[in-house]
N, C-alpha and C. Protein backbone atom coordinates (compact mmCIF):
# COMPACT_ATOMS: atom_id res chain seq x y z
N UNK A 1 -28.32 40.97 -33.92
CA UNK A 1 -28.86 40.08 -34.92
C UNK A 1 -27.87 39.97 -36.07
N UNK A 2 -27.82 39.22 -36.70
CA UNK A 2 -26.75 38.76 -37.93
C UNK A 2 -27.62 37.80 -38.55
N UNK A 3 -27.69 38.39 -40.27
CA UNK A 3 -28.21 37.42 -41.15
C UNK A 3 -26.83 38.13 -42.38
N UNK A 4 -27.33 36.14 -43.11
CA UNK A 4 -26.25 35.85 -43.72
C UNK A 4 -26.55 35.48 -45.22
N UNK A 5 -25.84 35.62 -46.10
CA UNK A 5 -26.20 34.99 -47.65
C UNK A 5 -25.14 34.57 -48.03
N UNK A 6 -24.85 33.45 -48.48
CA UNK A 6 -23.71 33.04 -49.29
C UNK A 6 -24.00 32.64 -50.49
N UNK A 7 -22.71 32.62 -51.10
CA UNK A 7 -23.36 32.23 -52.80
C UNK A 7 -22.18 31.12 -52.64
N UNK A 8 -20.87 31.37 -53.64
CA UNK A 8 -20.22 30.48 -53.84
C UNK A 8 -18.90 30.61 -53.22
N UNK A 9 -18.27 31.62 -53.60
CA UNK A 9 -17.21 32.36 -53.34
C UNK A 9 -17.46 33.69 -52.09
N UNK A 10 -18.22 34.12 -52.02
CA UNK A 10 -18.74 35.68 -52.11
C UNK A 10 -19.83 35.71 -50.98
N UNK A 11 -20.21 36.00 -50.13
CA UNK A 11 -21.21 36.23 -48.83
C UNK A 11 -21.40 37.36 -48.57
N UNK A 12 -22.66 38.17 -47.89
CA UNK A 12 -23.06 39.01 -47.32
C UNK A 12 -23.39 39.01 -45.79
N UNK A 13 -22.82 39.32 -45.21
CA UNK A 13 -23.42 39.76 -43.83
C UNK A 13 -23.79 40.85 -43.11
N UNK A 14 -24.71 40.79 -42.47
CA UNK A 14 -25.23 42.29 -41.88
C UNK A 14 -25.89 41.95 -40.69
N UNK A 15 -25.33 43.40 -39.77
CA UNK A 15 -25.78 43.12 -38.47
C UNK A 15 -26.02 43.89 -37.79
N UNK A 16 -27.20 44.22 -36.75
CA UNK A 16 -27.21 45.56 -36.03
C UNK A 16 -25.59 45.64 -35.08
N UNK A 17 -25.06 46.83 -34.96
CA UNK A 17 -24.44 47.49 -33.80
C UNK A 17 -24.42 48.97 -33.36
N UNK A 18 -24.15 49.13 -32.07
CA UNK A 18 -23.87 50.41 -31.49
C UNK A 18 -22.30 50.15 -30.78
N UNK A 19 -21.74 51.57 -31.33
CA UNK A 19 -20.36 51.66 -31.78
C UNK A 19 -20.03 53.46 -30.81
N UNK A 20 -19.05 53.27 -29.72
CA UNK A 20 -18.37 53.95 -29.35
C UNK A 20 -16.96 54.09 -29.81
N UNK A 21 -16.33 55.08 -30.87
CA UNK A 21 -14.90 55.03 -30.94
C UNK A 21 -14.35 55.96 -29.99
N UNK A 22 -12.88 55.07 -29.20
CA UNK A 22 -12.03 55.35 -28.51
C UNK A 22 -11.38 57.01 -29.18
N UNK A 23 -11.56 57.26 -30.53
CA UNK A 23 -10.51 58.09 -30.81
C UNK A 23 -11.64 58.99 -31.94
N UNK A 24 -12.56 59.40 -32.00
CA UNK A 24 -13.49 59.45 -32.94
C UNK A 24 -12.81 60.50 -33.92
N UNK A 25 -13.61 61.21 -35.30
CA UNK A 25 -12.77 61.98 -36.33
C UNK A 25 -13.81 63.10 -35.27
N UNK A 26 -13.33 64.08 -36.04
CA UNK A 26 -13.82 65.28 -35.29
C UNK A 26 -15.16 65.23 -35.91
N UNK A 27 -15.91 65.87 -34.98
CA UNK A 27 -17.45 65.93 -35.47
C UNK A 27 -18.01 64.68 -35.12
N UNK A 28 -17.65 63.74 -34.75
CA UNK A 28 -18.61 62.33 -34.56
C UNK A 28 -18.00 61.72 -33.29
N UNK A 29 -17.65 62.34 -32.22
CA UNK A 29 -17.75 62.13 -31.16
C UNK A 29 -19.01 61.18 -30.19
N UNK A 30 -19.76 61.38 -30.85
CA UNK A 30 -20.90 60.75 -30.15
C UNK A 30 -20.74 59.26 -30.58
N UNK A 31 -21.56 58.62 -29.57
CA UNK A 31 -21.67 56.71 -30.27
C UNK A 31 -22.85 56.61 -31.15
N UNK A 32 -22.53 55.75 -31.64
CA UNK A 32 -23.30 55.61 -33.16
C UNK A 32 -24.45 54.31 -32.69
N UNK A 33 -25.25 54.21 -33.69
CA UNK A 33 -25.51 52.62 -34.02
C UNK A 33 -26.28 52.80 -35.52
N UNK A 34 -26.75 51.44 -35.62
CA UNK A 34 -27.24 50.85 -36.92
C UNK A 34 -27.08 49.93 -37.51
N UNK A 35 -26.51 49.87 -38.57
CA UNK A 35 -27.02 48.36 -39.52
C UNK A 35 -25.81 48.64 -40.81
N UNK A 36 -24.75 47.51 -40.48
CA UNK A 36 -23.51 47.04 -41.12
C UNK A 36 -23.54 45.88 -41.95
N UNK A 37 -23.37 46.17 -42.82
CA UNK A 37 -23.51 44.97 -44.09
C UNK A 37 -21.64 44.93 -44.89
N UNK A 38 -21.64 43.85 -44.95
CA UNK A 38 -20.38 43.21 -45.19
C UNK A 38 -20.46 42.41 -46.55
N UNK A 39 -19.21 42.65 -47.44
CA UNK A 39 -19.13 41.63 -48.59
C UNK A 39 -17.88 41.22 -48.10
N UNK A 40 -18.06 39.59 -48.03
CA UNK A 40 -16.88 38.84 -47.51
C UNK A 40 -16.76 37.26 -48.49
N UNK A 41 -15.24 37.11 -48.23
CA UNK A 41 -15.31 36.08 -49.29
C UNK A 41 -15.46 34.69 -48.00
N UNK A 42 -16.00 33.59 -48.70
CA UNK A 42 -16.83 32.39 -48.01
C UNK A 42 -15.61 31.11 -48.21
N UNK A 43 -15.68 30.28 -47.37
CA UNK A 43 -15.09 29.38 -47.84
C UNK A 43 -15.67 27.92 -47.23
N UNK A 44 -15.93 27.08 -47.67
CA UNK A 44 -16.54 26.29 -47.46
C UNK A 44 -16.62 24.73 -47.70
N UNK A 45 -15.96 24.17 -46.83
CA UNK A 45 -15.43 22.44 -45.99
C UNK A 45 -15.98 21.50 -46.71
N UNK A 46 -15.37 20.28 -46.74
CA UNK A 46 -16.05 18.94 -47.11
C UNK A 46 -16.63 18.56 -45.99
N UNK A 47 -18.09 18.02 -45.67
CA UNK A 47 -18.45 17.46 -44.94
C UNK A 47 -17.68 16.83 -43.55
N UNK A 48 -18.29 17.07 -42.38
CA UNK A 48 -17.09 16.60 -41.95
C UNK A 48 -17.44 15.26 -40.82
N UNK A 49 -17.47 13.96 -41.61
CA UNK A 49 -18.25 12.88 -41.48
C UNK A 49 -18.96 12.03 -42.44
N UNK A 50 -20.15 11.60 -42.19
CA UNK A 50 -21.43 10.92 -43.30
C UNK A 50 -21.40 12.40 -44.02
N UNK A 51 -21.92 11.47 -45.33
CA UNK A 51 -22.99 12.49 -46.22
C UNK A 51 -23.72 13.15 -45.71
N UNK A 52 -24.17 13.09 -44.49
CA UNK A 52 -25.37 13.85 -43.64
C UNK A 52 -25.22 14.64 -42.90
N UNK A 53 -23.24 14.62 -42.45
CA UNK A 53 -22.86 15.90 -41.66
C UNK A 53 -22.95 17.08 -41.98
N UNK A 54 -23.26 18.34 -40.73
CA UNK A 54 -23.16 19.00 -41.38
C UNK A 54 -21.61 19.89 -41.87
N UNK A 55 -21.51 20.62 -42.75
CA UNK A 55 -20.80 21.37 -43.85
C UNK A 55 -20.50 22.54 -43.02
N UNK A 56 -19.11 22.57 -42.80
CA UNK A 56 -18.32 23.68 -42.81
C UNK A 56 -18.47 25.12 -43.14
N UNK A 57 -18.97 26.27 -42.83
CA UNK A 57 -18.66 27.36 -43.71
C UNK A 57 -18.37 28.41 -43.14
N UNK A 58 -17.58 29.06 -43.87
CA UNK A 58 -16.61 30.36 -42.80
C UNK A 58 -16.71 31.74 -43.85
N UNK A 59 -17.46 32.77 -43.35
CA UNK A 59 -17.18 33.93 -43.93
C UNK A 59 -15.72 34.72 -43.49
N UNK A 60 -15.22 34.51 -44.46
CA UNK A 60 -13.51 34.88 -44.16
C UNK A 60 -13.94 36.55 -44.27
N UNK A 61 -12.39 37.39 -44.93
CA UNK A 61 -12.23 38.32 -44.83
C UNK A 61 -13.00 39.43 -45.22
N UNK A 62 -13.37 40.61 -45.04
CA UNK A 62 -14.11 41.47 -45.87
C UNK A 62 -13.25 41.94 -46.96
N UNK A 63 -14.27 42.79 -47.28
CA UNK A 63 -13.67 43.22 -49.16
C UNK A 63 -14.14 44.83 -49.18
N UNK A 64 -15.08 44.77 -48.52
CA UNK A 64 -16.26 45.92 -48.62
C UNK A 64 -17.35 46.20 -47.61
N UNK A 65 -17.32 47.75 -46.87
CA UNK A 65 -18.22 47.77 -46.01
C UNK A 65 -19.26 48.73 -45.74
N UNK A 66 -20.31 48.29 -45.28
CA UNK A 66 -21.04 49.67 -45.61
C UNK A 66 -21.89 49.74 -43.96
N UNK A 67 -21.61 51.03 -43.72
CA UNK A 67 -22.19 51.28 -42.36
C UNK A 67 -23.30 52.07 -42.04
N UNK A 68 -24.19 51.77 -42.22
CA UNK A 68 -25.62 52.66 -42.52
C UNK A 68 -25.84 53.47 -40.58
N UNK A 69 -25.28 53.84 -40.16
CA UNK A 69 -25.17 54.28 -39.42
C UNK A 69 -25.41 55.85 -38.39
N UNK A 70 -26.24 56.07 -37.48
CA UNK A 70 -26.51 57.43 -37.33
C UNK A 70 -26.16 57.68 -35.61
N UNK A 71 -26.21 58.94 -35.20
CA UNK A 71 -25.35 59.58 -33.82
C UNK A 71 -26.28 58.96 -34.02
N UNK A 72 -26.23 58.99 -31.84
CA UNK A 72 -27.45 58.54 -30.89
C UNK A 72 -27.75 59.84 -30.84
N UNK A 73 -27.39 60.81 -30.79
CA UNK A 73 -28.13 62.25 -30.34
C UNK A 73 -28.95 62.41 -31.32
N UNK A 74 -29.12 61.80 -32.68
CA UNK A 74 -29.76 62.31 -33.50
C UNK A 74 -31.24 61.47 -33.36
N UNK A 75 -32.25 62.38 -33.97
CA UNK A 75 -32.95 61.28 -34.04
C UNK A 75 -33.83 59.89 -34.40
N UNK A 76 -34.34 58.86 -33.68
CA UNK A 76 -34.57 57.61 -34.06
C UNK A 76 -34.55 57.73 -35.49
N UNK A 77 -33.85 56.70 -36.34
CA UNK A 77 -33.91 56.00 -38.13
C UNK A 77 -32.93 57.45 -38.44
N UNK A 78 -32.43 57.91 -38.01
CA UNK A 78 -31.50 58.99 -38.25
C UNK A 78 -30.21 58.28 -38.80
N UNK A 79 -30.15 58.52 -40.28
CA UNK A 79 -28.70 57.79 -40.36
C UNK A 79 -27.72 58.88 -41.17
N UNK A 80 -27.53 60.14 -40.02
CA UNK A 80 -26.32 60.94 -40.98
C UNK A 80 -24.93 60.53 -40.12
N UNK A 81 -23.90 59.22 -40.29
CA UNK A 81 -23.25 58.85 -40.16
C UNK A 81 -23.06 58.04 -41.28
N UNK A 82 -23.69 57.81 -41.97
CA UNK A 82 -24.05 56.49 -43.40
C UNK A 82 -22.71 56.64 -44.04
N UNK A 83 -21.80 55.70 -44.22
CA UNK A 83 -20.66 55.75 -45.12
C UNK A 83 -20.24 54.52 -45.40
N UNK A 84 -19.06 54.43 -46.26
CA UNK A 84 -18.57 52.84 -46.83
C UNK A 84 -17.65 53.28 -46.89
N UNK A 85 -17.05 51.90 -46.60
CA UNK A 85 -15.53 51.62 -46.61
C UNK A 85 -15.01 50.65 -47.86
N UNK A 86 -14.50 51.57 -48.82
CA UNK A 86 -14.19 50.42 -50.31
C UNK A 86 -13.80 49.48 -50.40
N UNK A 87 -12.32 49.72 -49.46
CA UNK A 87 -11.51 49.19 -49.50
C UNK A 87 -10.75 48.29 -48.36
N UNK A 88 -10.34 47.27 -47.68
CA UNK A 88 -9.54 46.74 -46.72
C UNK A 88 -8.49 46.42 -46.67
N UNK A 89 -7.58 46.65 -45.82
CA UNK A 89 -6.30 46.06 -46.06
C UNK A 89 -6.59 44.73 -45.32
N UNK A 90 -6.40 43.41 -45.47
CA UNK A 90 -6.59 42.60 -44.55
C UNK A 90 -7.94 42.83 -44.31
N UNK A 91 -7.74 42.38 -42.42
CA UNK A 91 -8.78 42.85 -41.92
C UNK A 91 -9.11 44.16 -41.65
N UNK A 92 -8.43 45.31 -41.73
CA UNK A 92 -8.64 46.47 -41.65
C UNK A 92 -9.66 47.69 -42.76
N UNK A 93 -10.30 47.81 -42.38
CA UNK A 93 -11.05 48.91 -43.18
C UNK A 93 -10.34 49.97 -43.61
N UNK A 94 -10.32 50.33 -44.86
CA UNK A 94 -10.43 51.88 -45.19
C UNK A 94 -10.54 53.02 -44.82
N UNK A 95 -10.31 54.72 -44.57
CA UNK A 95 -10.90 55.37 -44.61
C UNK A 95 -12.43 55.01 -45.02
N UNK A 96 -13.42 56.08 -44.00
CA UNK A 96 -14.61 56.01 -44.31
C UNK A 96 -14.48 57.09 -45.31
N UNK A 97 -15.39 56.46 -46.00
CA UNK A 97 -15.80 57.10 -47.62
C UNK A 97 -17.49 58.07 -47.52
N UNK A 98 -17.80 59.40 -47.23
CA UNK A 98 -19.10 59.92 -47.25
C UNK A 98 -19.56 60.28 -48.90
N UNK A 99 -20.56 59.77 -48.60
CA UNK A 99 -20.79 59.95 -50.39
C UNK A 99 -22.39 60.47 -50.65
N UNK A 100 -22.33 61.71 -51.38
CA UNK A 100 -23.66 62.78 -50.98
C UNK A 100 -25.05 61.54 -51.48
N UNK A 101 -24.57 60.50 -52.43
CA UNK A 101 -26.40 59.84 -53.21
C UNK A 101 -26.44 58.55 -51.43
N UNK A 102 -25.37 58.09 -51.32
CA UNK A 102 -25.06 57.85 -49.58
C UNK A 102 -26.08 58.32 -49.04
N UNK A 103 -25.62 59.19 -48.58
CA UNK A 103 -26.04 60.36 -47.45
C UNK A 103 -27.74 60.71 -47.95
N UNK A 104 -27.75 60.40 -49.02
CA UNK A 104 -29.16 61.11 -49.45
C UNK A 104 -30.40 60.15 -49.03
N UNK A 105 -29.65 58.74 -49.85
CA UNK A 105 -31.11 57.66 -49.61
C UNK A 105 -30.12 56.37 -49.57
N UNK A 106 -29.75 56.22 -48.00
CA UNK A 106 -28.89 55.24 -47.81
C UNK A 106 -29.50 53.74 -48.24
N UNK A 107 -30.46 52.82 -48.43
CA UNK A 107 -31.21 51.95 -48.86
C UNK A 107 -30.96 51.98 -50.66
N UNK A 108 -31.50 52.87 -50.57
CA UNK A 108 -31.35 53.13 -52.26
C UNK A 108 -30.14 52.78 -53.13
N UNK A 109 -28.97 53.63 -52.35
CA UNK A 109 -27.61 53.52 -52.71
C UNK A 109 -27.03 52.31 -52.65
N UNK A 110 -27.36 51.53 -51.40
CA UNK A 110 -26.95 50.32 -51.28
C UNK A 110 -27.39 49.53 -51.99
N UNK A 111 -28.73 48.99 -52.34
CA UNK A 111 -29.55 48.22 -53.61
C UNK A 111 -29.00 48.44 -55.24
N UNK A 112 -28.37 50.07 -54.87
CA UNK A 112 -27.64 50.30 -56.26
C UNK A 112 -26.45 49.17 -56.18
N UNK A 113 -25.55 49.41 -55.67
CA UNK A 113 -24.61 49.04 -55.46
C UNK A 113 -24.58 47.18 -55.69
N UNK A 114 -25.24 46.89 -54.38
CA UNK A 114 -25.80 45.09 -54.58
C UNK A 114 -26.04 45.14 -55.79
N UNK A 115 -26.69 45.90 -56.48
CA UNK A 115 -27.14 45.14 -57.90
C UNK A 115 -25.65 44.69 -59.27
N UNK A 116 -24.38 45.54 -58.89
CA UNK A 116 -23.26 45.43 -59.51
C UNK A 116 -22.18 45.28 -58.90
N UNK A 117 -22.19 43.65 -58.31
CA UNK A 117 -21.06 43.22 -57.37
C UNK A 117 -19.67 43.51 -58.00
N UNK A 118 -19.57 43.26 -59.54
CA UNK A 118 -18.37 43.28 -60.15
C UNK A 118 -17.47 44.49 -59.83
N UNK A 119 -18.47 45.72 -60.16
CA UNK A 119 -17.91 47.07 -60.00
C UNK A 119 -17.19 47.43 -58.46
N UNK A 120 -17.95 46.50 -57.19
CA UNK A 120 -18.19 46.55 -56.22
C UNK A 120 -16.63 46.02 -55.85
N UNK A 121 -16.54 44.68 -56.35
CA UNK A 121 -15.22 44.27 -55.97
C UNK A 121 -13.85 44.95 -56.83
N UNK A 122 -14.24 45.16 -57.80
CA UNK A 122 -13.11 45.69 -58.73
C UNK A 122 -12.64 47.66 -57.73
N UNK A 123 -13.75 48.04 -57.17
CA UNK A 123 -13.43 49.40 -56.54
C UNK A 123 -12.40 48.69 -55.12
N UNK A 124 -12.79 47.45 -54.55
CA UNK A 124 -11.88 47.02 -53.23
C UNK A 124 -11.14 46.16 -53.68
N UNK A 125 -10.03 46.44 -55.02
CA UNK A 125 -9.31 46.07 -55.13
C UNK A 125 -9.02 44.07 -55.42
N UNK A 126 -10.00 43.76 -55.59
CA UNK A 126 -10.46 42.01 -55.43
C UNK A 126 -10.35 42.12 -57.17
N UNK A 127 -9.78 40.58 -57.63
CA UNK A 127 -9.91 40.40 -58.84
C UNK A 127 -11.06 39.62 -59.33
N UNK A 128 -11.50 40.03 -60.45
CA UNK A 128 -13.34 39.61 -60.23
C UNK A 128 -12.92 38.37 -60.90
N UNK A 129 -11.55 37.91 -61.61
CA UNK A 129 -11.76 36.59 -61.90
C UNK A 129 -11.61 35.66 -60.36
N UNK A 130 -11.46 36.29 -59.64
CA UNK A 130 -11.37 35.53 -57.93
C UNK A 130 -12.63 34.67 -57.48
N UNK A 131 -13.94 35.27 -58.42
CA UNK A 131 -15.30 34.68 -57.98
C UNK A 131 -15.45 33.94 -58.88
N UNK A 132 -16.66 33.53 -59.17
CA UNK A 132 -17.60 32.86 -59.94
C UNK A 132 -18.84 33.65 -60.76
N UNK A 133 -19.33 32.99 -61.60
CA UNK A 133 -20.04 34.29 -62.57
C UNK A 133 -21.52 33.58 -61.18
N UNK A 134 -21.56 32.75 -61.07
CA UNK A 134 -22.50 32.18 -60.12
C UNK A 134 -22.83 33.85 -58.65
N UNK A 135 -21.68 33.20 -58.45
CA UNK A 135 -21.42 34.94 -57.59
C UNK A 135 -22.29 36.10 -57.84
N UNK A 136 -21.56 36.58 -58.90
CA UNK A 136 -21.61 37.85 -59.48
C UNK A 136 -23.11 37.91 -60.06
N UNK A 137 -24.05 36.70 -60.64
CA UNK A 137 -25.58 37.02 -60.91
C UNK A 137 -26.63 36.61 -59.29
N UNK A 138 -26.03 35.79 -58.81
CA UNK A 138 -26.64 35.03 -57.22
C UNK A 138 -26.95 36.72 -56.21
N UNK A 139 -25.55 37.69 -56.49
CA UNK A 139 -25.85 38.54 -55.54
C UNK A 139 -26.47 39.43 -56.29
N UNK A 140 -26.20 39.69 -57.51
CA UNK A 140 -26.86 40.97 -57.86
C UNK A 140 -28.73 40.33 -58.08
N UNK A 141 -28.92 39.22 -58.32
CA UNK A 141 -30.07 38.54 -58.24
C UNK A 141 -31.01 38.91 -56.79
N UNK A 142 -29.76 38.75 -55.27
CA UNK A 142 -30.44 38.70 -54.06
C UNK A 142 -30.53 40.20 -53.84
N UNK A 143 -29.93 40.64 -54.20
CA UNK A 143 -29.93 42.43 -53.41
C UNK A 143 -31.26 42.83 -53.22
N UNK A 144 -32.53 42.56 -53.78
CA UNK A 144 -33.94 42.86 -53.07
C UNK A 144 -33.70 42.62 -51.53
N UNK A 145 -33.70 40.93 -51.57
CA UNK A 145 -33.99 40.44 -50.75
C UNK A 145 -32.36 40.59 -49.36
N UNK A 146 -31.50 41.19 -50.02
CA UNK A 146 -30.73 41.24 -48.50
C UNK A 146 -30.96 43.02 -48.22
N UNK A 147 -31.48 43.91 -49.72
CA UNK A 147 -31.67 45.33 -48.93
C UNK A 147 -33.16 45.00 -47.41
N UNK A 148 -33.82 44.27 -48.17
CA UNK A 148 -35.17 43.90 -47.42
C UNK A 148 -34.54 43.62 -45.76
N UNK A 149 -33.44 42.64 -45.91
CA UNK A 149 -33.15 42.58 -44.73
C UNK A 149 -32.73 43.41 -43.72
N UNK A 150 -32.16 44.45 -44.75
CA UNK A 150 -31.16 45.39 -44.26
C UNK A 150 -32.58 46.88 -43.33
N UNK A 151 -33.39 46.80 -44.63
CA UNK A 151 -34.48 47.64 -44.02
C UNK A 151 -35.14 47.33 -42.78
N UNK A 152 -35.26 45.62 -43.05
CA UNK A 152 -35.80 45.11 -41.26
C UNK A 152 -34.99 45.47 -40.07
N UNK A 153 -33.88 45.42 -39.97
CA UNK A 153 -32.54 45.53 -39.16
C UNK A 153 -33.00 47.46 -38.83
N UNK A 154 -32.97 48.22 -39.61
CA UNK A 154 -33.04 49.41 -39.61
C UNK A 154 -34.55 49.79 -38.87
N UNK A 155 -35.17 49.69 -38.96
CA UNK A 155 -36.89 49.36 -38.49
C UNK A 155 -36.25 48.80 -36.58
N UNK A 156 -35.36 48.01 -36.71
CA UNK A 156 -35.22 47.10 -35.42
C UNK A 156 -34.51 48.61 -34.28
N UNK A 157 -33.43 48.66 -35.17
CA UNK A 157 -32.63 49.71 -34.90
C UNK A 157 -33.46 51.05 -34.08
N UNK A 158 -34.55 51.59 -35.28
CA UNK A 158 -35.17 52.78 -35.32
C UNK A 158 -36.08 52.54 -33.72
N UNK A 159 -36.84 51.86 -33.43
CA UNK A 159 -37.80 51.38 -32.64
C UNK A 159 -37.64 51.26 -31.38
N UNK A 160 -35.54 50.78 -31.45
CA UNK A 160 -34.99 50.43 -29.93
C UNK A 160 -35.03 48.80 -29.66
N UNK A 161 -35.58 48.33 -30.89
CA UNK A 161 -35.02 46.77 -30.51
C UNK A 161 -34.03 46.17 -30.66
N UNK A 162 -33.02 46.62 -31.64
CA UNK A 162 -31.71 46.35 -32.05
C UNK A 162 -30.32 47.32 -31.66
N UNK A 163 -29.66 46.87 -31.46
CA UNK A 163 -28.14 48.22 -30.93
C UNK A 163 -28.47 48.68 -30.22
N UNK A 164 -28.72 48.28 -29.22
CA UNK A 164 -29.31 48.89 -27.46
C UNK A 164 -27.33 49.34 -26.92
N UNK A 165 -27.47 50.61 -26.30
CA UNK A 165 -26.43 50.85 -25.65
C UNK A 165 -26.33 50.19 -24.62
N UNK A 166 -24.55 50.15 -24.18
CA UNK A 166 -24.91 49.66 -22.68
C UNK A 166 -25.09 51.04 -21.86
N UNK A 167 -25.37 49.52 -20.83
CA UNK A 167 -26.35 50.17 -19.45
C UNK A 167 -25.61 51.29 -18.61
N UNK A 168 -24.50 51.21 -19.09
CA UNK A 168 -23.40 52.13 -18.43
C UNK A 168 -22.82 52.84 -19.39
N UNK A 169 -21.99 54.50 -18.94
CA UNK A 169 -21.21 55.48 -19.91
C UNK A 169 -20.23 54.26 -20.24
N UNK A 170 -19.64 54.55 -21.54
CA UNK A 170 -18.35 53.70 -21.79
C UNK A 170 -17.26 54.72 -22.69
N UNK A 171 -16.33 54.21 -22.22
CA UNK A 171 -15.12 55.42 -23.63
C UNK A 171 -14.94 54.46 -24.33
N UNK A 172 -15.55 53.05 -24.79
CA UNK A 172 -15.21 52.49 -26.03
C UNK A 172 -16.51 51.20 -26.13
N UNK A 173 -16.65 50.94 -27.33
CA UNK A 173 -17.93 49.54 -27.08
C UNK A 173 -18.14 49.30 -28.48
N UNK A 174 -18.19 48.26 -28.69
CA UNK A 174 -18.28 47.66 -29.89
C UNK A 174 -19.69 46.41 -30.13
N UNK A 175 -21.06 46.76 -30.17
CA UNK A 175 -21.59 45.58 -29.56
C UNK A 175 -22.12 45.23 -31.37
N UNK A 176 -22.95 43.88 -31.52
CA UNK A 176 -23.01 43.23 -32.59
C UNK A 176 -21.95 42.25 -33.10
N UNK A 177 -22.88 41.50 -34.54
CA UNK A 177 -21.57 40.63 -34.71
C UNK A 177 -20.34 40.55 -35.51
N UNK A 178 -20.66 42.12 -35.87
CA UNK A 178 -19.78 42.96 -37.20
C UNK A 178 -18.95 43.64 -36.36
């Protein structure tokens, strides 16, 4: 599943996956899943046609990632894998970042966070004159409503309706749209 928010400059996306790494850090050997939320910058087309076509829009690169994430051995809504990634080079992520208020009340932390995009982009290196002040009140405005989403996704997750492994062992798998 993948739901989306855009503002002007600035988008959120989040999506269930279950995640086998080829090379894992020690201790997290096992495959993961859960619920990945993305701050990515948006960019977005002139019509392409009548006034009535529809509009272009592309969530470009990330900026910022957060992986609410728990083993499969652990159990169901188990998310001690939960970490963020500050920073990207490109398309590449960061070191994962474990962070104990994280780890404590992953929902919580994140709603913190949504609520102060500025701080958010200024930690991944993005220049906050890069957005719009539209941006910067639109998301900290939505963060109820995309943690809300994020909790549904997690609920999906917990239950077995979302990030289903495959049907077969794998030494690598990447499923979702994150």
């Amino acid at each position: 599943m993948l739901a989306a928010f855009g503002f002007e400059t600035l988008g959120v996306v989040v999506g269930d996956m279950y995640f086998v790494d080829p090379s894992p850090m020690t201790g997290q050997e096992t495959p993961e899943r859960g619920v990945r939320l993305e701050l990515r910058l948006v960019d977005r087309a002139d019509p392409q046609g009548s006034i009535y076509a529809g509009i272009p829009i592309t969530f470009t690169r990330p900026v910022w990632r957060v992986d609410l994430f728990g083993s499969t051995e652990s159990p169901p809504g188990t998310l001690d894998r939960a970490h963020h990634h500050p920073r990207f080079d490109g398309w590449e992520p960061g070191r994962r970042h474990f962070v104990p208020e994280l780890s404590a009340d992953p929902v919580s932390w994140l709603a913190g966070q949504l609520a102060d995009p500025a701080a958010v982009l200024e930690r991944a290196g993005v220049d906050v004159s890069e957005v719009t002040e539209a941006d910067l009140t639109g998301l900290a405005a939505s963060a109820p409503e995309i943690v809300a989403s994020v909790k549904r996704m997690l609920d999906g997750v917990r239950d077995g309706q979302l990030a289903p492994s495959p049907a077969e062992p794998v030494a690598a798998a990447r499923t979702g749209w994150l």
